[in-house]
Protein backbone atom coordinates (compact mmCIF):
# COMPACT_ATOMS: atom_id res chain seq x y z
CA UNK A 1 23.24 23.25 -11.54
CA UNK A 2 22.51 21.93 -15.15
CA UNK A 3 23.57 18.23 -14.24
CA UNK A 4 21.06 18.44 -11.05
CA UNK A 5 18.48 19.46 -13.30
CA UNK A 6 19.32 16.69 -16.05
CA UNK A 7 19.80 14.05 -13.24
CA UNK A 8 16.13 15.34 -11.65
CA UNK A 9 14.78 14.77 -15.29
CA UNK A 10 15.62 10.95 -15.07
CA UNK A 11 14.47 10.16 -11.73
CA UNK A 12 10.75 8.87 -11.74
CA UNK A 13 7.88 11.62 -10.69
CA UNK A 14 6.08 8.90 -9.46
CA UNK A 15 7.02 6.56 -7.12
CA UNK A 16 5.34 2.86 -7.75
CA UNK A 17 5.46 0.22 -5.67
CA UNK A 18 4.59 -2.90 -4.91
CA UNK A 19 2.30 -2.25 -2.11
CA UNK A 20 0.73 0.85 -3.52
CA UNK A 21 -0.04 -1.35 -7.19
CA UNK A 22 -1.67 -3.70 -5.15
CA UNK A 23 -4.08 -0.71 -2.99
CA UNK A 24 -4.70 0.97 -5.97
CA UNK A 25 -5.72 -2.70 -7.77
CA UNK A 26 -7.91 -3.79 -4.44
CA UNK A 27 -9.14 0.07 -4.32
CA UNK A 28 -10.84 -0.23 -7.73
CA UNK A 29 -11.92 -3.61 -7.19
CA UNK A 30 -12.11 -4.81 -11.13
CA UNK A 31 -10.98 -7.89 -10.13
CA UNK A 32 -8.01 -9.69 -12.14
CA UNK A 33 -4.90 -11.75 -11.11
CA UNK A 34 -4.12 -9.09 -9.24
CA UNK A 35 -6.20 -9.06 -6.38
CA UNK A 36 -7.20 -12.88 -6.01
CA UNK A 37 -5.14 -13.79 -3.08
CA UNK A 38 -5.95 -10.84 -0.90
CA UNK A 39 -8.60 -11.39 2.08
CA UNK A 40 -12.16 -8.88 2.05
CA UNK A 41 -13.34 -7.78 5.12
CA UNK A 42 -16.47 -5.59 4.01
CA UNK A 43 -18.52 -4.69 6.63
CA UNK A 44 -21.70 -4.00 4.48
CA UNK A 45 -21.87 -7.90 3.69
CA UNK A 46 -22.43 -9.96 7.32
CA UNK A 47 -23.22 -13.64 8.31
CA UNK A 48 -24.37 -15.85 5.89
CA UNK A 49 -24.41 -13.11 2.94
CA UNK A 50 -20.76 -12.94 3.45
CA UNK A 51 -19.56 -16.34 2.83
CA UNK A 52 -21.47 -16.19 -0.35
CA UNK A 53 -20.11 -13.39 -1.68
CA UNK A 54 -16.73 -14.97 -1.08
CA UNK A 55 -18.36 -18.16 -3.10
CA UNK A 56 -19.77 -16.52 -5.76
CA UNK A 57 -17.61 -12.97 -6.11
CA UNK A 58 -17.76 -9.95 -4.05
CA UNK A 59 -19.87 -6.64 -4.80
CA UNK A 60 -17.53 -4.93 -7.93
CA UNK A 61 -18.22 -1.45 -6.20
CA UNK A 62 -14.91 0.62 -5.82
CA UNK A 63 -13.52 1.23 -2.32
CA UNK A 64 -12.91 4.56 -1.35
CA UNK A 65 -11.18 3.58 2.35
CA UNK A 66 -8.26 1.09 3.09
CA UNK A 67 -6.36 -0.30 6.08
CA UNK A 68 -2.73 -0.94 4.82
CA UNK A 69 -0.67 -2.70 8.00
CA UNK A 70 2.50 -4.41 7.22
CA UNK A 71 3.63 -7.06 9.83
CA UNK A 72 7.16 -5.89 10.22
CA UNK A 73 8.99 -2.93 9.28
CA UNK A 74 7.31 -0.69 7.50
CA UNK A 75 9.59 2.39 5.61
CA UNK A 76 9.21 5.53 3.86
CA UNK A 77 9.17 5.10 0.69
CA UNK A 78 5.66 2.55 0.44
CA UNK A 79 4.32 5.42 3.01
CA UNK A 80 5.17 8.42 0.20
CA UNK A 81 4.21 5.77 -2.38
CA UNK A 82 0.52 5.89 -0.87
CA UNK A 83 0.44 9.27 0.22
CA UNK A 84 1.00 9.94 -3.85
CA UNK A 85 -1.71 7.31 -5.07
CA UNK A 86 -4.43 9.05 -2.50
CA UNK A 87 -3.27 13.15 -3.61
CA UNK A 88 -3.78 11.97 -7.03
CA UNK A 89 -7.80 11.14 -6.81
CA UNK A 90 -10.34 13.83 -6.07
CA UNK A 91 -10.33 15.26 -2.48
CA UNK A 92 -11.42 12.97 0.05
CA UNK A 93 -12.39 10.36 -3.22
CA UNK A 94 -9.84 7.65 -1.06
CA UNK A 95 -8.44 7.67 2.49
CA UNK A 96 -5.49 5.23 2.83
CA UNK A 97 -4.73 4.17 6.53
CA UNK A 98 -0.79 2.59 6.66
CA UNK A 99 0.69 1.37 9.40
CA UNK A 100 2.98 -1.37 10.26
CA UNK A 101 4.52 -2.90 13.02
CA UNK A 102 7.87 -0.86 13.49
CA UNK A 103 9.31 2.36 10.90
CA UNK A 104 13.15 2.27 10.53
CA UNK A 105 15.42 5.28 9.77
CA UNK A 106 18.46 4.54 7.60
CA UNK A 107 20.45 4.36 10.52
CA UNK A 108 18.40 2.17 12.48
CA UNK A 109 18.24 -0.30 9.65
CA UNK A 110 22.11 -0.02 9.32
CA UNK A 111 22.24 -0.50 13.20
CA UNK A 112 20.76 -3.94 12.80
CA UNK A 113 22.60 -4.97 10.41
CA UNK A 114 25.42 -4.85 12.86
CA UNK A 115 26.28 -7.91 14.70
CA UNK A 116 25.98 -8.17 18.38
CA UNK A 117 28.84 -7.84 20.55
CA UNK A 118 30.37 -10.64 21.43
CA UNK A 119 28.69 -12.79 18.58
């Protein structure tokens, strides 16, 4: 019972990843390396308007809603990841949308790692 504890101490409370960083980074739009080479859809800005902001730097207001869809599989661990970096604003400050094309237990993924029969 003591080594769970000490072992429970070690592990992270907070999980981090890449895809949450990179929410979190667009959510606050600050701007920075870090969200250059993402695409904006805002639909405030339309038409012409919108093409300049592209030109000459979108509005620096923060986001409060996102659309996170991965093409491909998708697991549980970026979905917990957001779930976190949402819980820890204000309620209702952020609403994070994820979805992705296809969610894989561990023994799907292990399943398809198998090789066909006959192959």
């Amino acid at each position: 019972l003591a080594l769970a504890a000490g072992v429970k101490q070690l592990l992270p409370t907070r999980r981090e990843t890449t895809i949450s960083r990179a929410v979190s980074a667009l959510m606050e739009n600050k701007g920075g390396a870090d969200d250059d080479a993402f695409g904006f859809i805002d639909p405030k800005v339309g038409g012409a308007a919108l093409e300049a902001s592209y030109a000459s730097g979108r509005s620096r207001a923060a986001y409060s809603q996102a659309i996170v869809f991965i093409v491909g599989p998708g697991n549980y661990l970026e979905y917990q990841a957001l779930r976190q970096l949402v819980s820890q604003q204000p309620t209702g400050a952020r609403k994070v949308l994820y979805g992705c094309t296809e969610v894989l237990t561990p023994t799907e993924f292990l399943s398809q790692l198998q090789p066909a029969p006959g192959a």
